[in-house]
Every structure is written in C-alpha cells, then in structure tokens.
N, C-alpha and C. Protein backbone atom coordinates (compact mmCIF):
# COMPACT_ATOMS: atom_id res chain seq x y z
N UNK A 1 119.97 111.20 73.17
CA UNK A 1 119.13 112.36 72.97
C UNK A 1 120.00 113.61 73.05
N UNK A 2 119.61 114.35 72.20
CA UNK A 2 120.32 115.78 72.34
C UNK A 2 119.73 117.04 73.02
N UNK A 3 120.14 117.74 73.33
CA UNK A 3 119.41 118.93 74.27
C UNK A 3 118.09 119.96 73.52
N UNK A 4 118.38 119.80 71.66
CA UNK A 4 117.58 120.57 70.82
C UNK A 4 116.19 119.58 71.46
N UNK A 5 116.26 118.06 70.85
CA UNK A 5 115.31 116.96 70.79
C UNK A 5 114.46 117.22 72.73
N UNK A 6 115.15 117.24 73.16
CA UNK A 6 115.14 117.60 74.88
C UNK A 6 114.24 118.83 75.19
N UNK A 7 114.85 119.86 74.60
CA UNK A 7 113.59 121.02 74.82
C UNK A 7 112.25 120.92 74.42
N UNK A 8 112.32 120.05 73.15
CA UNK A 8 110.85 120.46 72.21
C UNK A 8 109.70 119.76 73.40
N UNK A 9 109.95 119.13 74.33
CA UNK A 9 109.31 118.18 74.80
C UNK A 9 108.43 119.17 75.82
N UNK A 10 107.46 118.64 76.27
CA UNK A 10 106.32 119.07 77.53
C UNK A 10 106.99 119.31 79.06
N UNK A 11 106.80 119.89 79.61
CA UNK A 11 107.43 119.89 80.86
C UNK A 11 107.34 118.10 81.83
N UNK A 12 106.47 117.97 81.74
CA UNK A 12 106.03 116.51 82.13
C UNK A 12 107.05 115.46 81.63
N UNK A 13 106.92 115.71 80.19
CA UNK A 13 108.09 114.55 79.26
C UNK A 13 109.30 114.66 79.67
N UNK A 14 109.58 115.89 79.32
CA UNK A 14 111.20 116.40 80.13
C UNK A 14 111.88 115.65 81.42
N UNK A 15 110.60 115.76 82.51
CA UNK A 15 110.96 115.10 83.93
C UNK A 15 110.96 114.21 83.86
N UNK A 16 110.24 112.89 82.97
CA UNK A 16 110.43 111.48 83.05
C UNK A 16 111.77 110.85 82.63
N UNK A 17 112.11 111.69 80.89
CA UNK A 17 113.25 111.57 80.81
C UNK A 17 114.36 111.69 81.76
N UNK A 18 114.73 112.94 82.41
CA UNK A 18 115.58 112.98 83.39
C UNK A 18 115.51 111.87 84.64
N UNK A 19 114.30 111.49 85.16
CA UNK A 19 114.20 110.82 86.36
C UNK A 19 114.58 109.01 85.72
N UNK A 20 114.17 109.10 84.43
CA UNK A 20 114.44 107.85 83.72
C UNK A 20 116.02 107.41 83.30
N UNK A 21 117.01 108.49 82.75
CA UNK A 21 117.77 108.74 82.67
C UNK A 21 118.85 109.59 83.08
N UNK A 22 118.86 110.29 83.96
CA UNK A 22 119.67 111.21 84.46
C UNK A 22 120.62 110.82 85.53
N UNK A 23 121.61 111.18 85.82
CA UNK A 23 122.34 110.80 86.90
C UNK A 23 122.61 112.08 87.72
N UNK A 24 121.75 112.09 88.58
CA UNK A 24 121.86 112.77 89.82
C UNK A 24 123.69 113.59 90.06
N UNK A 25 123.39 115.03 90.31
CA UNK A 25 124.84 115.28 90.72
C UNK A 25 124.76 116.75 92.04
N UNK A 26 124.15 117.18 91.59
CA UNK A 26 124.03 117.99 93.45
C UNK A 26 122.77 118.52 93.37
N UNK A 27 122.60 119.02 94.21
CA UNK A 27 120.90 120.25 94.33
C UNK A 27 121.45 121.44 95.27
N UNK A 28 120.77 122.33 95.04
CA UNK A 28 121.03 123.80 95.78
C UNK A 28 120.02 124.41 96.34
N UNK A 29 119.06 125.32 96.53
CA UNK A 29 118.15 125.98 96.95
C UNK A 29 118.39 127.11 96.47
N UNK A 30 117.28 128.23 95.97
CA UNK A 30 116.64 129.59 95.57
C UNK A 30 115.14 130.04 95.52
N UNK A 31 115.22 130.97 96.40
CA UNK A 31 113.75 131.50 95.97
C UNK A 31 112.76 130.25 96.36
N UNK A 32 112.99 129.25 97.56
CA UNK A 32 112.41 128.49 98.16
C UNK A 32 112.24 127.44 97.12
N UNK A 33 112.76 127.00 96.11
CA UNK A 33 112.61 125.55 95.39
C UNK A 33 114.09 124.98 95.72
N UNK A 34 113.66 124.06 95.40
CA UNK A 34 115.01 122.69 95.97
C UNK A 34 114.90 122.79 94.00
N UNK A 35 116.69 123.11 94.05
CA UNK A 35 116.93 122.30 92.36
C UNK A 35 117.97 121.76 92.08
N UNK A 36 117.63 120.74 91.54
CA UNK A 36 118.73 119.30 91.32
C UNK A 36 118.91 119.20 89.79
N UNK A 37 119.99 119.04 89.85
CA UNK A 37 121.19 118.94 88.98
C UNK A 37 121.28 117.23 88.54
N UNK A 38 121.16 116.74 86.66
CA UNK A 38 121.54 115.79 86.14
C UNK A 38 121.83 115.52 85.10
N UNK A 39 123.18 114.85 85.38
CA UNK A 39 124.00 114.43 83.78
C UNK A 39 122.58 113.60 83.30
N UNK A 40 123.00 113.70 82.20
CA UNK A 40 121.97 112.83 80.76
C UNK A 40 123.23 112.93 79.59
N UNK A 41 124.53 112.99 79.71
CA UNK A 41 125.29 112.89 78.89
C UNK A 41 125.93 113.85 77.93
N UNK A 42 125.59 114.14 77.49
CA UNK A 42 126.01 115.52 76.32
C UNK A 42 125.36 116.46 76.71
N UNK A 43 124.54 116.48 78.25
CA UNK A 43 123.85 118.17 78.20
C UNK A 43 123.40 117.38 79.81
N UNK A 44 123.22 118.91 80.97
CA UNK A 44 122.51 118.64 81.90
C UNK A 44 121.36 119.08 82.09
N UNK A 45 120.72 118.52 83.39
CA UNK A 45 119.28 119.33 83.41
C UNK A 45 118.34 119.81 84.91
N UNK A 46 118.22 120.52 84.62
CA UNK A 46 117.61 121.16 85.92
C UNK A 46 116.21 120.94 86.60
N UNK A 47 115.91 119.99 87.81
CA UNK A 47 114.65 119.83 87.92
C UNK A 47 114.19 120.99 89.05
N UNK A 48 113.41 121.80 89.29
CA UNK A 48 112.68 123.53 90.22
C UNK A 48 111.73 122.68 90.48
N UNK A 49 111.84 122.07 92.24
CA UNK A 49 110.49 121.55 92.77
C UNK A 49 110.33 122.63 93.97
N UNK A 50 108.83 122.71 94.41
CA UNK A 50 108.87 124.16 95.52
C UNK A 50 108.38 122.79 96.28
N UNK A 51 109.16 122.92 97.63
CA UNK A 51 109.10 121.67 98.74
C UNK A 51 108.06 121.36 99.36
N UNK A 52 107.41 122.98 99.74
CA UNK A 52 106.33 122.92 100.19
C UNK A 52 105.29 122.72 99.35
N UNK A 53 104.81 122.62 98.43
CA UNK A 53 104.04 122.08 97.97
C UNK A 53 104.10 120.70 96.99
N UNK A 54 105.34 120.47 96.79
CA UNK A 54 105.79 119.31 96.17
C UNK A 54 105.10 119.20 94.74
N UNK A 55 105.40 120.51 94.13
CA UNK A 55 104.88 120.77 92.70
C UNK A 55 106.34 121.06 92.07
N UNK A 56 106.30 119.98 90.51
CA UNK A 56 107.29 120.43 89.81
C UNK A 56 107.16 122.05 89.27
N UNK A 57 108.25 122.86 88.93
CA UNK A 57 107.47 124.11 88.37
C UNK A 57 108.40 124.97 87.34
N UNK A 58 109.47 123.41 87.30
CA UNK A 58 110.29 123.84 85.49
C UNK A 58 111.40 122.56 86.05
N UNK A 59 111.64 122.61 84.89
CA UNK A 59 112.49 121.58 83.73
C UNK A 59 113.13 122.33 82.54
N UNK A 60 114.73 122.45 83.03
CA UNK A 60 115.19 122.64 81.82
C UNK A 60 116.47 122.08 81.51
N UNK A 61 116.59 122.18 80.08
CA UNK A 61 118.54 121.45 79.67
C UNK A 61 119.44 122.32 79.27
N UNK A 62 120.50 122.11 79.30
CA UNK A 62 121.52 123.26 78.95
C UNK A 62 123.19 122.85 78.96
N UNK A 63 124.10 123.73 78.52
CA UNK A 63 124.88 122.90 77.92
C UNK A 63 126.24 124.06 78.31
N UNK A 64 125.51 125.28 78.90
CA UNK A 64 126.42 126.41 79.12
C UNK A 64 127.39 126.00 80.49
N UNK A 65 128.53 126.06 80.43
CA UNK A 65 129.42 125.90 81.53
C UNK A 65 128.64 127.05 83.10
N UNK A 66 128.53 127.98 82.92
CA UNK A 66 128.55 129.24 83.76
C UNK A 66 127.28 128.82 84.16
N UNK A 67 126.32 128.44 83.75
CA UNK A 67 124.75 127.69 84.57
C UNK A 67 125.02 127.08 85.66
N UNK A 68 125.98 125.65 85.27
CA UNK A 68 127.21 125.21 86.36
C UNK A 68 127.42 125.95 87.47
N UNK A 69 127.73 127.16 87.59
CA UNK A 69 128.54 127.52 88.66
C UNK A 69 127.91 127.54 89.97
N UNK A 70 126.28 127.93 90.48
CA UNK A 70 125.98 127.83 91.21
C UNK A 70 125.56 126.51 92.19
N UNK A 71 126.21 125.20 91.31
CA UNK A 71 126.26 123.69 92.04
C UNK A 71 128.14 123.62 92.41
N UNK A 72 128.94 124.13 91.56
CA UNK A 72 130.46 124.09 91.75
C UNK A 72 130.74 124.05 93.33
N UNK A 73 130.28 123.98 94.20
CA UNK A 73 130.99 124.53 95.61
C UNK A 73 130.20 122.91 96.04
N UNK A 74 129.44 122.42 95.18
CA UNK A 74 129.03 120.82 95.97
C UNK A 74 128.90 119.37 94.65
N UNK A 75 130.05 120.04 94.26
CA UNK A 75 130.04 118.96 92.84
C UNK A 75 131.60 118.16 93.66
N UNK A 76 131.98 117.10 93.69
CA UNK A 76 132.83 116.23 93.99
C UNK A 76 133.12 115.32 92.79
N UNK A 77 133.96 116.14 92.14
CA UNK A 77 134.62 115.23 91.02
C UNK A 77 135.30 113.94 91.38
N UNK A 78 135.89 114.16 92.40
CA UNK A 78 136.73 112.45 92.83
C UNK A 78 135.46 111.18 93.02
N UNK A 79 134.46 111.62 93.34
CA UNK A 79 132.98 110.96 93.84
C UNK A 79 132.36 110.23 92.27
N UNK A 80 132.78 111.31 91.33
CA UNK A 80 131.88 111.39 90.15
C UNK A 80 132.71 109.88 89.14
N UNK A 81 134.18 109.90 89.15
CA UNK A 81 134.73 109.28 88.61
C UNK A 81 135.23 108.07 89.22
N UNK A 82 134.94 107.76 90.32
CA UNK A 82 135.41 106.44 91.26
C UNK A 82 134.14 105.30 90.61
C-alpha cells in the first residue's frame, strides 16, 4: 500500500491497517495524547489516542523525514535491525 491509497481511507480503516500491519517503533506524548509511531514500509504512521478516555482521535501517514524528529531521541536503530 502506498501512503496516497492510505489517506483516502476513514479514520477507522486507517487504524486497522496500521494495527494489522504496522510495526511498532516508539510513542511520545503532547497535549495529553499518547502517539505511536509505525513502519508500514514505504511510509509511517501516526496513531493520537487521549489515555484518559481511550478514544482514537487521528490517524495519519507521512513520508516527511522532519515529522520524524520528535520520536529521534527514542528510536534505537541497533534494536530496529538485529
């Protein structure tokens, strides 16, 4: 799947795909949602759950390096390739 095919989808569809396919790679916190970070291959994707209520409240894919940066300080490349 490609990231164009990836967007057109429902917020709902989006998350199955990822949880179906994605490989987990860090999560961070903002603005009180927990958001986790997953390869799907040629593009990653972002799941925004708010904890306390345990409501998804976006899904998105993207392909920009600099989106990246705010997981960089808990990404373990030696982890990723072993």
């Amino acid at each position: 799947m490609d990231l164009s095919l990836f967007n057109t989808f429902s917020t709902r569809a989006r998350f199955e795909i990822v949880w179906e396919h994605g490989i987990f790679i860090a999560y961070r916190g903002r603005r009180g949602y927990r958001i986790e970070l997953y390869d799907l291959g040629n593009f990653v994707a972002e799941l925004w759950f708010n904890p306390e209520t345990n409501v998804l409240a976006l899904v998105r894919g993207y392909k920009s390096q600099k989106a990246l940066d705010p997981f960089l300080d808990q990404i373990n490349l030696k982890k990723m390739f072993n």
